[in-house]
Protein backbone atom coordinates (compact mmCIF):
# COMPACT_ATOMS: atom_id res chain seq x y z
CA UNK A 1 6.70 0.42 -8.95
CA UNK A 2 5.98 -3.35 -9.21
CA UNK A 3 2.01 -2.73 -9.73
CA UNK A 4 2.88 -0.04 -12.24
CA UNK A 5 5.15 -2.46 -13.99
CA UNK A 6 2.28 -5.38 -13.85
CA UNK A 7 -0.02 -2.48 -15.39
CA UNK A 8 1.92 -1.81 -17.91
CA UNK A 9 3.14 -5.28 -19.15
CA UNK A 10 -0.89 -6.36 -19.38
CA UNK A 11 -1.93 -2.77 -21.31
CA UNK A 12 0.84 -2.07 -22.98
CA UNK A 13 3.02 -5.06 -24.17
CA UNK A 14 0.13 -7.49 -24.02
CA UNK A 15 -1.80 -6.03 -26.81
CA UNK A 16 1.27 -4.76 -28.52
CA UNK A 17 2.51 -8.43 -28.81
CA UNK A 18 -0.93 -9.67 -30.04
CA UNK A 19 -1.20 -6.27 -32.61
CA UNK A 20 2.67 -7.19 -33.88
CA UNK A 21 1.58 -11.36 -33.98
CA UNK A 22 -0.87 -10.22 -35.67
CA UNK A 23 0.65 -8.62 -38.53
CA UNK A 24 3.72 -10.97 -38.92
CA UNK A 25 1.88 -14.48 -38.78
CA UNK A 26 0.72 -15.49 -42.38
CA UNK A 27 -3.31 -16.96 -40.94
CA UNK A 28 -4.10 -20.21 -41.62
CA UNK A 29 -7.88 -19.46 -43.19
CA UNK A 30 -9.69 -16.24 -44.02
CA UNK A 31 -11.85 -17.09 -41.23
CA UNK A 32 -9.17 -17.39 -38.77
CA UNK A 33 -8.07 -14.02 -40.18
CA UNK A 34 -11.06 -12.07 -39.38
CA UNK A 35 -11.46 -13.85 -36.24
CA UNK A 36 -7.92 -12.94 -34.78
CA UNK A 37 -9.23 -9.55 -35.92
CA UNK A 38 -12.33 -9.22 -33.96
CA UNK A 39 -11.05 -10.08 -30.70
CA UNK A 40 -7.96 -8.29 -31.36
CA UNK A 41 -10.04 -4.92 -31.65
CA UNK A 42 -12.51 -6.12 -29.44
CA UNK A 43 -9.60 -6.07 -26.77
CA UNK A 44 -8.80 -2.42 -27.54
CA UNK A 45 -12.28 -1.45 -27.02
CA UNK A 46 -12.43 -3.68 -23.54
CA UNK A 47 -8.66 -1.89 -22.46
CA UNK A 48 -10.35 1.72 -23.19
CA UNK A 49 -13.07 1.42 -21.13
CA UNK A 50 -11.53 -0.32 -18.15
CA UNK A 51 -7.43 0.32 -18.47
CA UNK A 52 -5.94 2.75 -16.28
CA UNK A 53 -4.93 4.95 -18.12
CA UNK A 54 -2.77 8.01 -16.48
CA UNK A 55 0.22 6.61 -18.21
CA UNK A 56 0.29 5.87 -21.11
CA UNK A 57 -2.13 8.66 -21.86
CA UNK A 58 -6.08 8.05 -22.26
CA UNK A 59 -5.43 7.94 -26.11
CA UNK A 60 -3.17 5.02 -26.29
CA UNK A 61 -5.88 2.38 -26.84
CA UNK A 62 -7.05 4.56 -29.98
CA UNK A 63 -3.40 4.52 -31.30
CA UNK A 64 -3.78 0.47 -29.98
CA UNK A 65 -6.64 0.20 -32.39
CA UNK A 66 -5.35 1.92 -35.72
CA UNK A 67 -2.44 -0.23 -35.44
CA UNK A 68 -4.36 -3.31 -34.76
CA UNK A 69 -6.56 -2.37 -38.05
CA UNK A 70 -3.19 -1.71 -40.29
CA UNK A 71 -1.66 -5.60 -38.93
CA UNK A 72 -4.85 -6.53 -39.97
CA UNK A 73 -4.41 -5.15 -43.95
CA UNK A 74 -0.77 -6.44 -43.14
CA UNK A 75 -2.14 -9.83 -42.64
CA UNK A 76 -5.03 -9.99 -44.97
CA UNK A 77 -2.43 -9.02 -47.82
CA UNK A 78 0.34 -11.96 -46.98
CA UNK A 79 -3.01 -14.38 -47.04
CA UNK A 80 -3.58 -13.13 -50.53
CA UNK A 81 -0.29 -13.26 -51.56
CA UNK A 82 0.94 -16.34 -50.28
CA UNK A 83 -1.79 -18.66 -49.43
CA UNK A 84 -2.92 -19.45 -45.73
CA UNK A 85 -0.54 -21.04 -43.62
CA UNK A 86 -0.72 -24.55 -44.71
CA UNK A 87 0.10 -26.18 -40.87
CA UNK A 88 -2.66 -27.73 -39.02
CA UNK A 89 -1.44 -26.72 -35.69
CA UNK A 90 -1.39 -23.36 -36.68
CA UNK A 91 -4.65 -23.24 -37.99
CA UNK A 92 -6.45 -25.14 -34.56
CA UNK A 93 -3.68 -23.11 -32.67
CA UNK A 94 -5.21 -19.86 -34.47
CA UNK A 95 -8.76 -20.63 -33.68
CA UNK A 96 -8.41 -21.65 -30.37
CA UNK A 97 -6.60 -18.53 -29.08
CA UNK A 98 -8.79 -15.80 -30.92
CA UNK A 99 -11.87 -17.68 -29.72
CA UNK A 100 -10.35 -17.64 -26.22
CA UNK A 101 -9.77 -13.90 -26.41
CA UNK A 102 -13.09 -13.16 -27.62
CA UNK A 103 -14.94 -14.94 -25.56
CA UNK A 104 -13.02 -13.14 -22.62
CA UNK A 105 -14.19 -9.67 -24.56
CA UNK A 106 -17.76 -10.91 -24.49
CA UNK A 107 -18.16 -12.20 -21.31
CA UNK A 108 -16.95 -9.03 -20.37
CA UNK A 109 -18.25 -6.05 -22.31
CA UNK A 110 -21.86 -6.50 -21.14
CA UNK A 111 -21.32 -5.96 -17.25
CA UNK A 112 -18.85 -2.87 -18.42
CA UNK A 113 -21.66 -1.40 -20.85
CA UNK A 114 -24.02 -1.74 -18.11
CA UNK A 115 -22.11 -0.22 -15.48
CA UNK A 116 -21.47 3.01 -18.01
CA UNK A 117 -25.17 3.71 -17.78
CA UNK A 118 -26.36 6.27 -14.64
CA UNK A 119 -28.37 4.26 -12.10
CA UNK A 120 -31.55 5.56 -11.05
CA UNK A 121 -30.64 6.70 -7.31
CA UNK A 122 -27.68 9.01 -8.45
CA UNK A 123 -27.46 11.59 -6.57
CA UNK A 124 -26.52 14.78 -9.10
CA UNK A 125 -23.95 17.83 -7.67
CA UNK A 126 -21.92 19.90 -9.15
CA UNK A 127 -18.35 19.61 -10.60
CA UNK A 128 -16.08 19.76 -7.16
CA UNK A 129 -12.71 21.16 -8.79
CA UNK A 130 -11.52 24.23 -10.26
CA UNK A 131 -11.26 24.86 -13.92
CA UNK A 132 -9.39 22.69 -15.66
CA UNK A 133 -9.14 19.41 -17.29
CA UNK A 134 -9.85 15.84 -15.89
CA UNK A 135 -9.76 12.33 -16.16
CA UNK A 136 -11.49 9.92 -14.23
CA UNK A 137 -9.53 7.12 -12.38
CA UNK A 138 -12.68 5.44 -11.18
CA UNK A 139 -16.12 5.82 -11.50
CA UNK A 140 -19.03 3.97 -12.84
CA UNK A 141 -21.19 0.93 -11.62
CA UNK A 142 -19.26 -1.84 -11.86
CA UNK A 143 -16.00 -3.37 -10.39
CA UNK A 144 -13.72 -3.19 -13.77
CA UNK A 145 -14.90 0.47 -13.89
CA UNK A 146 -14.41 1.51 -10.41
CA UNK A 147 -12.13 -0.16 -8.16
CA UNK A 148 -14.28 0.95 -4.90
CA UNK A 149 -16.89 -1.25 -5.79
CA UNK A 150 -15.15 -4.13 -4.09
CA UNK A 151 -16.68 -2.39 -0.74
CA UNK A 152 -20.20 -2.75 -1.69
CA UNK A 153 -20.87 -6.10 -0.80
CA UNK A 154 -17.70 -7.32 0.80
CA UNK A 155 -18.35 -7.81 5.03
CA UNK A 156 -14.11 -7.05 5.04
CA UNK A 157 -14.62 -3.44 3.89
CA UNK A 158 -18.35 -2.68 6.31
CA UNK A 159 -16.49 0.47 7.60
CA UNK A 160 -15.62 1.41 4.17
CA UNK A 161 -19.38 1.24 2.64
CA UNK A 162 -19.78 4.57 1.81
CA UNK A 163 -17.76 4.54 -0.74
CA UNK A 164 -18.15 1.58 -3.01
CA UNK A 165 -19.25 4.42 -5.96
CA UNK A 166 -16.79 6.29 -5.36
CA UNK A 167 -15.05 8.47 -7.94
CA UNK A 168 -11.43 9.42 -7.99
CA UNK A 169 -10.11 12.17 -10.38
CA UNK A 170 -6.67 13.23 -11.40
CA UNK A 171 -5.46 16.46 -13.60
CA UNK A 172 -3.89 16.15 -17.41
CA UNK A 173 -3.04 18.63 -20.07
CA UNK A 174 -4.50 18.75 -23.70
CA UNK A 175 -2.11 16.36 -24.42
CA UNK A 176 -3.33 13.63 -21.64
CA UNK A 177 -0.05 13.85 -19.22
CA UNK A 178 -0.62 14.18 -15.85
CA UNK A 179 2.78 15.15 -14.52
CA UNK A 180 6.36 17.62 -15.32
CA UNK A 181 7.29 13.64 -16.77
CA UNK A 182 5.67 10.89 -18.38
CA UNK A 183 5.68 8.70 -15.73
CA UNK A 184 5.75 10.92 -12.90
CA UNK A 185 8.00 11.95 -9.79
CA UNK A 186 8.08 11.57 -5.76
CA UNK A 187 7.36 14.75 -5.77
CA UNK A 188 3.98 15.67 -5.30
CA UNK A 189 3.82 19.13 -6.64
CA UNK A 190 4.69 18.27 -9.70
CA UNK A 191 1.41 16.33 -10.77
CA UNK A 192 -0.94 18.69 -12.57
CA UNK A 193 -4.17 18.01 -9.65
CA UNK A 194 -1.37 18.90 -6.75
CA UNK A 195 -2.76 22.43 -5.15
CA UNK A 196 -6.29 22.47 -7.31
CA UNK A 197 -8.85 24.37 -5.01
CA UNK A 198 -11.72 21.69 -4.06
CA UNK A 199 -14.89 23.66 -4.37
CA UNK A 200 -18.28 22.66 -2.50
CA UNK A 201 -20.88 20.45 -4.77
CA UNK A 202 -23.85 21.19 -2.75
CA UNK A 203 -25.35 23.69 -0.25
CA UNK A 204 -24.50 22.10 3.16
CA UNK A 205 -23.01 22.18 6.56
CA UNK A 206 -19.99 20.77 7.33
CA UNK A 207 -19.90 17.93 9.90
CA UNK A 208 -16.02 16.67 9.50
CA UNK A 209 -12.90 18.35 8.95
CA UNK A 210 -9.38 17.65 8.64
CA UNK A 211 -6.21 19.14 7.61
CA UNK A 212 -2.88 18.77 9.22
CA UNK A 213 -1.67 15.53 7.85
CA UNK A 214 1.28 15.25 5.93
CA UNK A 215 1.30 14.65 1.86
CA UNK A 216 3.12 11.95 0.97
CA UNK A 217 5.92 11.29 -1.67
CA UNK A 218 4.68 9.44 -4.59
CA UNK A 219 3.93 6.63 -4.50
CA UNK A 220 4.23 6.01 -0.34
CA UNK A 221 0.59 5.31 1.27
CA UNK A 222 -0.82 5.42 4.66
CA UNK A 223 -2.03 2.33 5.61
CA UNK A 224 -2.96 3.38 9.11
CA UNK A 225 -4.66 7.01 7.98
CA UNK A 226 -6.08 5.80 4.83
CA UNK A 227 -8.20 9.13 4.09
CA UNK A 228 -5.81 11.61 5.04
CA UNK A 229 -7.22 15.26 5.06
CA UNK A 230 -10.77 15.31 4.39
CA UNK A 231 -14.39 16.71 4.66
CA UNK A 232 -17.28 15.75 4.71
CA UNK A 233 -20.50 18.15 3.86
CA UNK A 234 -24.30 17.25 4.49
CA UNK A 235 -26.65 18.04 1.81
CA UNK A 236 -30.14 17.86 2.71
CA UNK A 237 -30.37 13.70 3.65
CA UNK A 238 -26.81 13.05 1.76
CA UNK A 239 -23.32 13.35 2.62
CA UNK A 240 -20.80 14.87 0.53
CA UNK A 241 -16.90 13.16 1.47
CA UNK A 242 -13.90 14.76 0.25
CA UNK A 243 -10.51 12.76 0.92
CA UNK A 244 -6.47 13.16 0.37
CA UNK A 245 -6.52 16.89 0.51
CA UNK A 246 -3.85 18.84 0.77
CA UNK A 247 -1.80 19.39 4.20
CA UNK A 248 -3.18 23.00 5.60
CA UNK A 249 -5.71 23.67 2.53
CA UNK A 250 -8.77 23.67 4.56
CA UNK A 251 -10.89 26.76 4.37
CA UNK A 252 -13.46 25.62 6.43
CA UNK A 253 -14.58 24.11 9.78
CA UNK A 254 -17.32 21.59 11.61
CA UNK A 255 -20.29 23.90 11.76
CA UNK A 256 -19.41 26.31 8.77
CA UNK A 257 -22.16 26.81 6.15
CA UNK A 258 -21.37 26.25 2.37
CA UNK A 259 -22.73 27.30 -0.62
CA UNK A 260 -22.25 25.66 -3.76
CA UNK A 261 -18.34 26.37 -5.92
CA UNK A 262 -17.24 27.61 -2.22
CA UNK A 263 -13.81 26.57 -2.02
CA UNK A 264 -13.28 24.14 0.72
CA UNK A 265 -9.62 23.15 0.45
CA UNK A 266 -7.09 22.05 -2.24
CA UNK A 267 -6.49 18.59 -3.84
CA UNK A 268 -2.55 16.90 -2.00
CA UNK A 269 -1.86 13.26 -1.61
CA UNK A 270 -2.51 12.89 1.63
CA UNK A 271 -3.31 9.29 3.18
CA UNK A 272 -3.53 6.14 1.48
CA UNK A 273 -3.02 8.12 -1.89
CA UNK A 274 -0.47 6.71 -4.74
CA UNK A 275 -0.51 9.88 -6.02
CA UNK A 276 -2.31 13.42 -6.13
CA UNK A 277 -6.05 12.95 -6.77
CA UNK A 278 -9.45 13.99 -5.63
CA UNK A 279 -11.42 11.21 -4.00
CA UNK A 280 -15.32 12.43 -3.99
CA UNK A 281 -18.22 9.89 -2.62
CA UNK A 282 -21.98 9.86 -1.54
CA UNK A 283 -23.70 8.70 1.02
CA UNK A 284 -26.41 8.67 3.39
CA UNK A 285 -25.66 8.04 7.27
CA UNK A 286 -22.32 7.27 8.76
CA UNK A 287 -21.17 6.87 12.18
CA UNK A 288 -18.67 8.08 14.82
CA UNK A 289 -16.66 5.05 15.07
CA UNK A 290 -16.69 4.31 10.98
CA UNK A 291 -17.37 7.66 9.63
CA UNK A 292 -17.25 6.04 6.04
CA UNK A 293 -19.90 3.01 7.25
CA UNK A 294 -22.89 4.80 5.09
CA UNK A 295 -25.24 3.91 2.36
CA UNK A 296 -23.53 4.25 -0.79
CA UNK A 297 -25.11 6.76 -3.47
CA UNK A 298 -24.25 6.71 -7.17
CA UNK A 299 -22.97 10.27 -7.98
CA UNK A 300 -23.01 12.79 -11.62
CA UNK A 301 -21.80 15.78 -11.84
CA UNK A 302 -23.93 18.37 -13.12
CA UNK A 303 -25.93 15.43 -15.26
CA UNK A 304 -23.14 13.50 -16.50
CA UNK A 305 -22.19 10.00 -15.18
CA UNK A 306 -18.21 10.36 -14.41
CA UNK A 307 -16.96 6.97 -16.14
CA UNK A 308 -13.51 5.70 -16.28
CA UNK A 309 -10.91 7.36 -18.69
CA UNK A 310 -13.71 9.95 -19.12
CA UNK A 311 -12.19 13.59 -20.00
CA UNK A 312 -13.75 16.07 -17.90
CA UNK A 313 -13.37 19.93 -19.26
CA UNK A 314 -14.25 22.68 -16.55
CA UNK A 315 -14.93 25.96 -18.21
């Protein structure tokens, strides 16, 4: 509750103070109006691409934006009317704050944009859910994208390698909920994902199975059993890992052949799981002691790169 409080004070109230500021504060200069303008959109782009956004909905930051432009006629049409503000504190006050939250957009947009585009080495397989519609918690190549990434280089999290790309996906309706309530229950079952079948991405054998662990209430983790029910499929000279499965889903076995859209198990929220979702990695290698203690592999399904707050549609 506390981290989804933080969460939503920084994407929520944060640039809802700055959009309502924005609109209400006479400027002190046309050029401090346009200023406080571009970071204050440039923020909305940043908080699409890299908010979590489950709740509110993926859309918010759009709705974030409009409003941001309409303070901005708001404030452009008090400067006309009245004059800037004729305070010298507010105009150095002005300046210095906009250029502090644009710089923090600039420095870091680039790294984001980069990490949207597909790496060379991605490893392509198909969708791994039913049909149905998506949204990507994390995925992309680059830590504000894809909160796995902190494994990648990190000696702390060696037995955790395997998955530093990662990609974790929940289920939402046309409207971009992704529970019975807006912001969710203890109960499981009542998140959209909770009972999807898991099908196979890739032609394989599998070489790790697990089922009987419990699912959790939301939002209660694992600490010790961090992966909870899982699989893991190899693929030629990858490994396909499926995690936080649900509690006696499993339709297959250690030796059992798959063939692609198989259905393997269903999606629970099992493990170290704040709520329902699909955790889905690549790798190559592992090993008994650290099954997870691979070499990461940048994954697409189908051809497309699964980004953060991307909406996934399965026909």
């Amino acid at each position: 509750m506390l981290m989804l409080m933080v969460m939503l004070a920084v994407q929520v109230l944060l640039p809802l103070g700055l959009i309502v500021g924005h609109g209400v504060l006479r400027p002190a200069s046309a050029v401090g109006l346009w200023l406080r303008t571009a970071s204050l959109l440039g923020l909305c782009v940043l908080f699409a691409m890299i908010g979590f956004w489950a709740f509110p909905p993926w859309w918010t930051p759009y709705v974030f934006g409009v409003l941001a432009l309409l303070a901005t006629w708001t404030a452009a049409r008090r400067l006309r009317q009245n004059g800037p503000h004729s305070g010298p504190w507010r105009r150095w006050g002005e300046f210095a704050a906009s250029t502090a939250l644009l710089a923090l957009v600039v420095l870091a947009l680039p790294g984001v944009l980069t990490g949207r585009k597909l790496p060379a080495d991605a490893v392509d397989i198909a969708f791994p859910l039913e049909p149905g519609r998506y949204l990507v918690v994390n995925g992309g190549d680059h830590p504000l994208l894809n909160a796995h990434f902190m494994t990648l280089t990190n000696p702390a999290y060696a037995d955790y390698r395997g998955q530093s790309y990662a990609v974790d996906l929940i289920g939402i309706d046309r409207f971009g909920w992704r529970a019975t309530t807006p912001l969710g229950t203890n109960d499981p079952a009542d998140y959209l994902i909770f009972g999807a079948a898991v099908l196979a991405p890739c032609d394989g054998t599998v070489t790790h199975a697990v089922g009987d662990r419990p699912d959790l209430p939301v939002p209660e983790l694992d600490t010790v059993d961090r992966a909870g029910n899982e699989v893991m499929i190899e693929c030629g000279d990858f490994l396909v890992y499926l995690a936080h499965l649900r509690q006696g889903s499993l339709r297959v076995s250690i030796g059992d052949v798959v063939a692609t859209g198989a259905p393997v198990a269903e999606v629970g929220n099992s493990g170290h799981s704040g709520e329902p979702h699909l955790h889905i990695h690549v790798q190559r290698g592992t090993s008994p002691e650290a099954p997870l203690r691979g070499e990461p592999l940048p994954v697409s399904f189908d051809g497309v790169f699964p980004l953060r707050n991307a909406r996934l549609v399965k026909d």
